[in-house]
Protein backbone atom coordinates (compact mmCIF):
# COMPACT_ATOMS: atom_id res chain seq x y z
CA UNK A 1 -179.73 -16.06 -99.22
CA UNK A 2 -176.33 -16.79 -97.99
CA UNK A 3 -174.55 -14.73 -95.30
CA UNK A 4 -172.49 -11.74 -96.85
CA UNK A 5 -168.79 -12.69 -96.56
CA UNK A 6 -166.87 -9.79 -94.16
CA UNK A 7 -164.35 -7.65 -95.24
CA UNK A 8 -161.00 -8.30 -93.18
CA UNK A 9 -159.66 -5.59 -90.69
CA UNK A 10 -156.42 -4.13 -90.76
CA UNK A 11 -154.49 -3.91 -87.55
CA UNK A 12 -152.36 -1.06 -87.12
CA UNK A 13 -149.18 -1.57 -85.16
CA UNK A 14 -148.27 0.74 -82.41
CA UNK A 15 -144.85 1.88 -81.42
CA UNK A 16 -144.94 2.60 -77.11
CA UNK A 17 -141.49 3.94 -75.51
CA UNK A 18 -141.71 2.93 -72.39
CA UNK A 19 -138.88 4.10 -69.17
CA UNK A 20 -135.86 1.92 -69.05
CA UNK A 21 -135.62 0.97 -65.43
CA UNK A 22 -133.10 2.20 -64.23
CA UNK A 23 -130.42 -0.27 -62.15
CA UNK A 24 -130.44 -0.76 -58.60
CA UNK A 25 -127.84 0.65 -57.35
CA UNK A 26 -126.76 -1.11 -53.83
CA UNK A 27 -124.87 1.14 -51.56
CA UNK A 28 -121.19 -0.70 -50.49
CA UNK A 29 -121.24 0.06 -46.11
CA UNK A 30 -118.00 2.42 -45.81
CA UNK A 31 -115.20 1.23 -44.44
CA UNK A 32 -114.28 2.97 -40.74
CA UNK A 33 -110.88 3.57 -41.54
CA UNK A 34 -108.54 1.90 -38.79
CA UNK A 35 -107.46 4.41 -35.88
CA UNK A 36 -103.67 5.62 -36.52
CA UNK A 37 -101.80 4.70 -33.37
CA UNK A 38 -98.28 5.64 -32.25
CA UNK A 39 -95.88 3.24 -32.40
CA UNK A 40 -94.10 2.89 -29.47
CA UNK A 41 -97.22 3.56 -26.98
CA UNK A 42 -100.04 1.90 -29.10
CA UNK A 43 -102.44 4.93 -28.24
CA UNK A 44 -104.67 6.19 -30.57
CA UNK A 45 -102.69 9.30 -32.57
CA UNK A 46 -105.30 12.59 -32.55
CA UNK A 47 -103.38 14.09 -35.04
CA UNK A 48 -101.97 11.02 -37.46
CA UNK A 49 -99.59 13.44 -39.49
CA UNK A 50 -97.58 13.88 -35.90
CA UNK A 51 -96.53 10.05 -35.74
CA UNK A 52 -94.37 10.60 -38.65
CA UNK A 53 -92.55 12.92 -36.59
CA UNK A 54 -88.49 12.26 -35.33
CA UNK A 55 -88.83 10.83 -31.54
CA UNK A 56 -86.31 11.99 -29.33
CA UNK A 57 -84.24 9.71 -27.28
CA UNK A 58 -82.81 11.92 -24.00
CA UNK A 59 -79.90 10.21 -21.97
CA UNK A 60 -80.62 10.83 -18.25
CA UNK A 61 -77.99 10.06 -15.56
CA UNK A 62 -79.35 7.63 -13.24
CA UNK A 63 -77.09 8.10 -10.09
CA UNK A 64 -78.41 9.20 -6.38
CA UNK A 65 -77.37 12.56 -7.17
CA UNK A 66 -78.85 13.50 -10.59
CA UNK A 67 -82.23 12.41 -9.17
CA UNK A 68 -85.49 12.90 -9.01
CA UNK A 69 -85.95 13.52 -13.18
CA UNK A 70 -88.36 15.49 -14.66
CA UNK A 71 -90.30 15.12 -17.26
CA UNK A 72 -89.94 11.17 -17.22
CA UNK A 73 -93.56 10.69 -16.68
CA UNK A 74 -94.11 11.60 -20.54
CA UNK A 75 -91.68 9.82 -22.21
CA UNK A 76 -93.26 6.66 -24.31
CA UNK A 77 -90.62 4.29 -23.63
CA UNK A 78 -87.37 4.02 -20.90
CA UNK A 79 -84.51 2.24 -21.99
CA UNK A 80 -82.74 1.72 -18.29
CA UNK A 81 -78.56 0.64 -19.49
CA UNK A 82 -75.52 -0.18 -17.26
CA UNK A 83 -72.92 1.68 -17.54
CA UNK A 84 -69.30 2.16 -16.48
CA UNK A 85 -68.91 1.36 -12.66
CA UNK A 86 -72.05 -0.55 -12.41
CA UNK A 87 -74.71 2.49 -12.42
CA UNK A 88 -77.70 2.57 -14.86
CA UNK A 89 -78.74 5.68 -17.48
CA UNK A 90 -81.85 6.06 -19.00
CA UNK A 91 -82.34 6.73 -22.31
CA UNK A 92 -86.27 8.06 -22.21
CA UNK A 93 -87.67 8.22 -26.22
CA UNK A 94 -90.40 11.57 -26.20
CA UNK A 95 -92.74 10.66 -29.15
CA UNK A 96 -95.98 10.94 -28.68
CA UNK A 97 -95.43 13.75 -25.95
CA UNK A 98 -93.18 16.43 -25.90
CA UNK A 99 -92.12 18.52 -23.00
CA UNK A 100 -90.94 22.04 -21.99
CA UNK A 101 -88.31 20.51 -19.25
CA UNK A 102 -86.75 17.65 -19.01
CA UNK A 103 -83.09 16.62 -16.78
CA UNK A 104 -80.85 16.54 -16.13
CA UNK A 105 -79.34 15.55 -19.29
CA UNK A 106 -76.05 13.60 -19.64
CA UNK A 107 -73.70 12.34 -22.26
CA UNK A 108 -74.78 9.10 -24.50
CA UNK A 109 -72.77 5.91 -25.08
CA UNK A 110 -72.68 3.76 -27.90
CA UNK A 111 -75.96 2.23 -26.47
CA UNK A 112 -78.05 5.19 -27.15
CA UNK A 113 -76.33 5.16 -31.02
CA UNK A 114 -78.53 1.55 -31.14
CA UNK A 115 -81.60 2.91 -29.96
CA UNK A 116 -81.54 6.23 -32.08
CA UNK A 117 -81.07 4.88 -35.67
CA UNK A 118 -83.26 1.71 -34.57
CA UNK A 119 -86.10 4.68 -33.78
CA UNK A 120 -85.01 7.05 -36.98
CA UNK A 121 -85.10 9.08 -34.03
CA UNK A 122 -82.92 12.42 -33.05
CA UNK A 123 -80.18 11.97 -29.82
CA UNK A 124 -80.70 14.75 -26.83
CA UNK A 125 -77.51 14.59 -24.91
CA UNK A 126 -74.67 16.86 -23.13
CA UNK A 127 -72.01 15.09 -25.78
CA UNK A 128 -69.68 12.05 -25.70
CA UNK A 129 -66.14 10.76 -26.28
CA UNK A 130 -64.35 11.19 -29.26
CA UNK A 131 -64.98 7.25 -30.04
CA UNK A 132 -69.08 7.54 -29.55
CA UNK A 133 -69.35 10.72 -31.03
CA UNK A 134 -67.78 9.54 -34.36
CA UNK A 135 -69.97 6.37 -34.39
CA UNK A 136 -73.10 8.96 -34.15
CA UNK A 137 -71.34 11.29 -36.42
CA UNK A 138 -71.45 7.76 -39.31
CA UNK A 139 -75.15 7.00 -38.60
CA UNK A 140 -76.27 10.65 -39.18
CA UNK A 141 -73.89 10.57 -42.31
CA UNK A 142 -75.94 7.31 -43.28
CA UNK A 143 -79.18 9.18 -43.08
CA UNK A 144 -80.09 6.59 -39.64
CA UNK A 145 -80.55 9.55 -37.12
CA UNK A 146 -80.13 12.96 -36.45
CA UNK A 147 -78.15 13.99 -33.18
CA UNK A 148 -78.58 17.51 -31.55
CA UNK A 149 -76.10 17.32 -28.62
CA UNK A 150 -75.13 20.02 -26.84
CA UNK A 151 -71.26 19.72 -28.67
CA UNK A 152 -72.93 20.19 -31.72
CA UNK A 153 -73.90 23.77 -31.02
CA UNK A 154 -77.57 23.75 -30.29
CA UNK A 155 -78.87 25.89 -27.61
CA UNK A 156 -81.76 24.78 -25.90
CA UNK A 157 -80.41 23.29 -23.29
CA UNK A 158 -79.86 25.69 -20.18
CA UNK A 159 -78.72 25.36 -16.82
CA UNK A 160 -81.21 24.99 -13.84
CA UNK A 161 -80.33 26.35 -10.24
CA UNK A 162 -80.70 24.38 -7.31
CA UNK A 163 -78.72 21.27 -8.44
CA UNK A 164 -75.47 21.29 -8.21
CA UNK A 165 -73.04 20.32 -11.97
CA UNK A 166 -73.25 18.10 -13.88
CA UNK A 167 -76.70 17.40 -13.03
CA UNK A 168 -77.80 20.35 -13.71
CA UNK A 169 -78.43 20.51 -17.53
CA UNK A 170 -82.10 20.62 -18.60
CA UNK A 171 -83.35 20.64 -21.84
CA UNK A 172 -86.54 22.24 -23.89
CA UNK A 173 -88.05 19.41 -26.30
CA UNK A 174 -90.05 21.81 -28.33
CA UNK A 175 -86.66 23.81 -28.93
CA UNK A 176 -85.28 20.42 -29.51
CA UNK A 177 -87.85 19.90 -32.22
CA UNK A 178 -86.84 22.93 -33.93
CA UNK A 179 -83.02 21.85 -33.76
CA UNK A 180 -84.13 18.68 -35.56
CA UNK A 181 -85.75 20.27 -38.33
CA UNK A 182 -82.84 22.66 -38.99
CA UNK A 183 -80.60 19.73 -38.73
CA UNK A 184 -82.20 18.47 -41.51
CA UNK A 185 -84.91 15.52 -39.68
CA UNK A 186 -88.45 17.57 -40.86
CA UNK A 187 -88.97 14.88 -43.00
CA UNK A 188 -91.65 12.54 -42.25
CA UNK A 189 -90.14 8.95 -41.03
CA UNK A 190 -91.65 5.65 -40.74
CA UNK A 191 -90.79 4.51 -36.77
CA UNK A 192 -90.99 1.15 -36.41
CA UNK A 193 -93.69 -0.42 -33.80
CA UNK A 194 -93.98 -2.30 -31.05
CA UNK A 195 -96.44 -4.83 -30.75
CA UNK A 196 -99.24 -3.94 -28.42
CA UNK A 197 -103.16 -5.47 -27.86
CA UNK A 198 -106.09 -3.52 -29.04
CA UNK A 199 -106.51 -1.88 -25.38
CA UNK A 200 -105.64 -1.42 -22.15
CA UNK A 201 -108.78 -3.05 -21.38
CA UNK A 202 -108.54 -6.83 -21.78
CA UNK A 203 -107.67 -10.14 -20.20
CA UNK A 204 -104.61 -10.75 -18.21
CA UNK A 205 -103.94 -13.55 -20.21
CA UNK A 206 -104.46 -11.87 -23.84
CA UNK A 207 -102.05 -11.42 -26.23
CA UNK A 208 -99.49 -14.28 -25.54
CA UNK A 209 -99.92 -14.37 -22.12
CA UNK A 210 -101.47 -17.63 -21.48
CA UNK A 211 -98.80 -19.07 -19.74
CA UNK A 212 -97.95 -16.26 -17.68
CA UNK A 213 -97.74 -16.31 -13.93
CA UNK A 214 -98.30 -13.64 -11.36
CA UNK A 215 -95.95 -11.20 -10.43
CA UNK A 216 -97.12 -7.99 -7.98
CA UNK A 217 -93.41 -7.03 -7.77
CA UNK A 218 -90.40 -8.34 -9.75
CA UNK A 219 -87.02 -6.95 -8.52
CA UNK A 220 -83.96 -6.07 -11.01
CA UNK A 221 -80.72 -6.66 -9.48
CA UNK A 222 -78.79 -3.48 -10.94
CA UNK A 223 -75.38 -3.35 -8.55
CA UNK A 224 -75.43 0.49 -7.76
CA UNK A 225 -79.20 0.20 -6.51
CA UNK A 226 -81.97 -2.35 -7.27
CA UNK A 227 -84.98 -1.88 -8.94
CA UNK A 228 -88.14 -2.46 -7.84
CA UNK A 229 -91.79 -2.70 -9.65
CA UNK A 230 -95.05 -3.15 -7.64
CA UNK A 231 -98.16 -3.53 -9.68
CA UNK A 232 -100.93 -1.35 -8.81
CA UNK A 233 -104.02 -2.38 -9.99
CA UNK A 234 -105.83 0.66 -10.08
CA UNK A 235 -103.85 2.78 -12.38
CA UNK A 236 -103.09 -0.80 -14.17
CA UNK A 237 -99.93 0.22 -14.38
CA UNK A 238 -96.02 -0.88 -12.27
CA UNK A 239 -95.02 2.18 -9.76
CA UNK A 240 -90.89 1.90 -9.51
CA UNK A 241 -89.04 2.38 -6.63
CA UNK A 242 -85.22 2.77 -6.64
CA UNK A 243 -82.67 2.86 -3.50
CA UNK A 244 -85.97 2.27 -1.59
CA UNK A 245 -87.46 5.59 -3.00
CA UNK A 246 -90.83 5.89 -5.11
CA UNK A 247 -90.01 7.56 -8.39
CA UNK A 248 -92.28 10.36 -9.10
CA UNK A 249 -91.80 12.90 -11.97
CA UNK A 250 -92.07 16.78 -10.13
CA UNK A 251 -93.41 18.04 -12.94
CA UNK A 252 -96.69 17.35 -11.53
CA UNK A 253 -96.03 15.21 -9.30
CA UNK A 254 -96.63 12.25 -11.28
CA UNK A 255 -95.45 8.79 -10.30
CA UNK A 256 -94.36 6.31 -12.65
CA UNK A 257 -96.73 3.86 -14.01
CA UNK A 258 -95.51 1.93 -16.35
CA UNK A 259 -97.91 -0.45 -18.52
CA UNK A 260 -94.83 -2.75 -19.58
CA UNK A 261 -91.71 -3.89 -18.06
CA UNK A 262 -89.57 -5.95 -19.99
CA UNK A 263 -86.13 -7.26 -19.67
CA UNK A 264 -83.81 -8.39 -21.62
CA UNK A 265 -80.40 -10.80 -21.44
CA UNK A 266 -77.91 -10.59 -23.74
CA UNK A 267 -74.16 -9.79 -24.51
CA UNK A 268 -72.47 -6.78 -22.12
CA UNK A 269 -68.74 -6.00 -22.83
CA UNK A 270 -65.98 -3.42 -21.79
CA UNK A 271 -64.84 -1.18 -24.46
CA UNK A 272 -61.71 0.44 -25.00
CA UNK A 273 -63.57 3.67 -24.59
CA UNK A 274 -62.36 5.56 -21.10
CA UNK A 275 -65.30 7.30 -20.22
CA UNK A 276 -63.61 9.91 -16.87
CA UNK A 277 -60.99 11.38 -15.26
CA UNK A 278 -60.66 7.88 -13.77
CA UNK A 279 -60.20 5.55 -16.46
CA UNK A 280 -63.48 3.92 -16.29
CA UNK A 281 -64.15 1.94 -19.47
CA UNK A 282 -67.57 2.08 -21.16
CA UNK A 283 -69.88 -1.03 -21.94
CA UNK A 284 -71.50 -1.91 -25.35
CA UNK A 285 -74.57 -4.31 -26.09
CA UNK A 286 -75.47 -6.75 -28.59
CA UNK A 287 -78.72 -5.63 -29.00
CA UNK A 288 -79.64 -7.47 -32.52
CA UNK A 289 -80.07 -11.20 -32.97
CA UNK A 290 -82.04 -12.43 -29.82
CA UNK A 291 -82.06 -13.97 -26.56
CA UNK A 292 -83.82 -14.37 -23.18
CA UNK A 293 -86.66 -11.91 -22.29
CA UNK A 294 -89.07 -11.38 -19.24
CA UNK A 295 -92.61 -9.52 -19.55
CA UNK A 296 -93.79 -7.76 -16.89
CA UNK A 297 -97.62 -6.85 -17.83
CA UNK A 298 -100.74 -6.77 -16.17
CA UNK A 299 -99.32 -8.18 -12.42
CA UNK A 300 -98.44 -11.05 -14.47
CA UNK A 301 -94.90 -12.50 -15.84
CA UNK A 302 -94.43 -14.41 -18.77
CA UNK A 303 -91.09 -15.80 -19.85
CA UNK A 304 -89.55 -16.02 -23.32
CA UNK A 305 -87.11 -14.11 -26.06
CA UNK A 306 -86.93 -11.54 -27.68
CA UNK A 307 -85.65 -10.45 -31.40
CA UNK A 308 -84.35 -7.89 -33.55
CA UNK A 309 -82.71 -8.89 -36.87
CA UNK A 310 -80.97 -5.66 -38.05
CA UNK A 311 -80.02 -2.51 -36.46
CA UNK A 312 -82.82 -1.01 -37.74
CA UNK A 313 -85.61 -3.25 -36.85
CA UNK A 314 -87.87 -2.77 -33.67
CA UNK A 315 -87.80 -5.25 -30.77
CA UNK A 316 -90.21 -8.67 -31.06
CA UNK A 317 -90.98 -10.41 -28.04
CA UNK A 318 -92.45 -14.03 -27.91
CA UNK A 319 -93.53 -16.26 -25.07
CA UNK A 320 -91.99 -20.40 -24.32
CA UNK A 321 -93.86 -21.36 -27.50
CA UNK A 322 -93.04 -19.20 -29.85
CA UNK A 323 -96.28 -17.14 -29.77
CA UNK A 324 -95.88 -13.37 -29.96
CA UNK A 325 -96.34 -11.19 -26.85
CA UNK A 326 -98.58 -8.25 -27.21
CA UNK A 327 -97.75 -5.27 -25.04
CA UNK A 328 -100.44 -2.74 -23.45
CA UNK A 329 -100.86 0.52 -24.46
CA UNK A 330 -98.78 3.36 -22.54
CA UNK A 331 -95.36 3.33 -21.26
CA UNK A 332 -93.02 0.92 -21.29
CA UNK A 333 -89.59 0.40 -19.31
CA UNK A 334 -86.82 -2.33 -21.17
CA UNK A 335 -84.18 -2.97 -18.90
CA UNK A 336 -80.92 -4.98 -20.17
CA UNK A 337 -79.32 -7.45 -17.97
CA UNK A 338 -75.97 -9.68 -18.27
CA UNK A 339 -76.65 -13.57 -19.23
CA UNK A 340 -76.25 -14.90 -15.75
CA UNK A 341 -78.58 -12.08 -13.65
CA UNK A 342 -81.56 -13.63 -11.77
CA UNK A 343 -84.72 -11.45 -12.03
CA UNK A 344 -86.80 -12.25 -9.11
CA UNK A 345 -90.70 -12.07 -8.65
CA UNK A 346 -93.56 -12.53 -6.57
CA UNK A 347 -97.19 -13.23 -7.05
């Protein structure tokens, strides 16, 4: 018999959902946004909203008599100027740091009208001549600066006993504030920065200053009363001395240490401007441009230029080659000299 052929078998097909797999999803690292620093210090900003603020640029009299200051220890930079009859103001910018007291307070000159509007900043002064006070009057009219002097009606300044007129003008900064936001400057401004390195711990020779040399005291030549800046390595910082006297803030008894010193050579002249009862004629800078510049950081000196293109730019300072110079964070003291001055220093 032959073998019974078999029947074929139908094969059902089966339909199986089966899980899409899902993607992998790979996790970007998040950025650690960069610290906000202020400008003109370099120090990390605790509250960032607060570097947008107005700094405030205070003309202090810089005579034997209107010393010792207070409340110099805070300010963020010192602008030390020349003035009529040889003598030197300071022009101290409070930024980052403000300050109940601070004196005595002077008039400005047409040098502090450059450093206001460069800084978008607000002028703290006793007043000025007619001349100076109209050139501040333009720049606030421009929408540069704001200027709460004491001829414009503001009244936080107050007299101090113990010092004898016209040294004896003090000021409050955090009323000062408040005159600055009524005078319109509450809006947040952009100030422009100085260059400084990462921190005030690094190398010597970081940050352009490769080709530095040392300097433990440098000496500026100012005709009323030399200047002198000794380096002291343990605060890292350069204590001043003037007229043979250590400068120390008495609000707290704090002497000056000053991370930077720079100084500057460029164009001095004699206005037209009589500044008192006896005919002395103020001084104006060229303070845009460029020219020679000295750094003072570290116990070391480095020698260069400096630049500023517009009246509204910050300074830029660069070594013999070119390369920039980096600053360290804290204070800094710029000091400007006539063409043929000699600053002297020594390891």
């Amino acid at each position: 018999m032959g073998a019974t052929p078999t029947s074929p078998v139908a094969t059902a097909s089966v339909s199986v959902n089966l899980p899409t797999p899902s993607p992998t999803v790979v996790q970007s690292p998040t950025a650690t946004p960069a610290p906000v620093l202020w400008p003109l210090t370099g120090v990390v900003a605790e509250d960032p909203a607060a570097v947008k603020r107005r700094p405030l640029n205070v003309r202090l009299p810089n005579d034997r008599a209107a010393r010792p200051h207070v409340g110099l220890a805070k300010a963020d930079i010192v602008f030390e100027m020349i003035v009529e009859g040889g003598i030197t103001r300071l022009a101290a910018v409070y930024h980052s740091q403000d300050v109940e007291a601070v004196g005595p307070v002077r008039s400005y000159r047409f040098s502090d009208l450059h450093i206001t509007q460069m800084l978008r900043g607000a002028l703290v002064a006793s007043g000025a001549t007619i001349e100076e006070r109209d050139a501040v009057t333009q720049s606030v009219r421009d929408g540069n600066m704001i200027s709460v002097d004491a001829q414009r009606g503001f009244d936080f300044y107050y007299r101090v006993p113990g010092r004898p007129g016209p040294n004896n003008l003090f000021a409050d900064l955090n009323g000062a504030r408040e005159a600055v936001n009524q005078a319109g400057g509450k809006d947040p401004v952009d100030v422009p920065a100085l260059r400084f390195l990462a921190s005030a711990d690094h190398e010597p020779t970081a940050g352009g200053f490769g080709t530095s040399q040392a300097a433990s005291t440098l000496v500026i030549p100012f005709k009323s009363d030399p200047v002198t800046f000794t380096w002291d390595e343990g605060s890292k910082g350069y204590r001043r001395s003037q007229a043979g006297v250590r400068t120390v803030d008495p609000d707290g008894g704090v002497a000056i240490n000053a991370r930077n010193v720079i100084v500057l050579w460029t164009d001095i002249w004699e206005t037209a401007v009589v500044q008192d009862i006896f005919g002395s004629k103020g001084l104006d800078y060229r303070m845009t441009g460029g020219g020679k510049a000295s750094i003072f950081r570290d116990g070391r000196r480095v020698d260069g230029a400096w630049k500023r293109d517009s009246v509204l730019d910050m300074f830029t300072f660069y070594d013999g080659t070119g390369a920039p110079v980096l600053l360290s964070p804290g204070q800094s003291w710029l000091h400007f000299v006539y063409q043929d001055w000699v600053v002297t220093s020594e390891p």
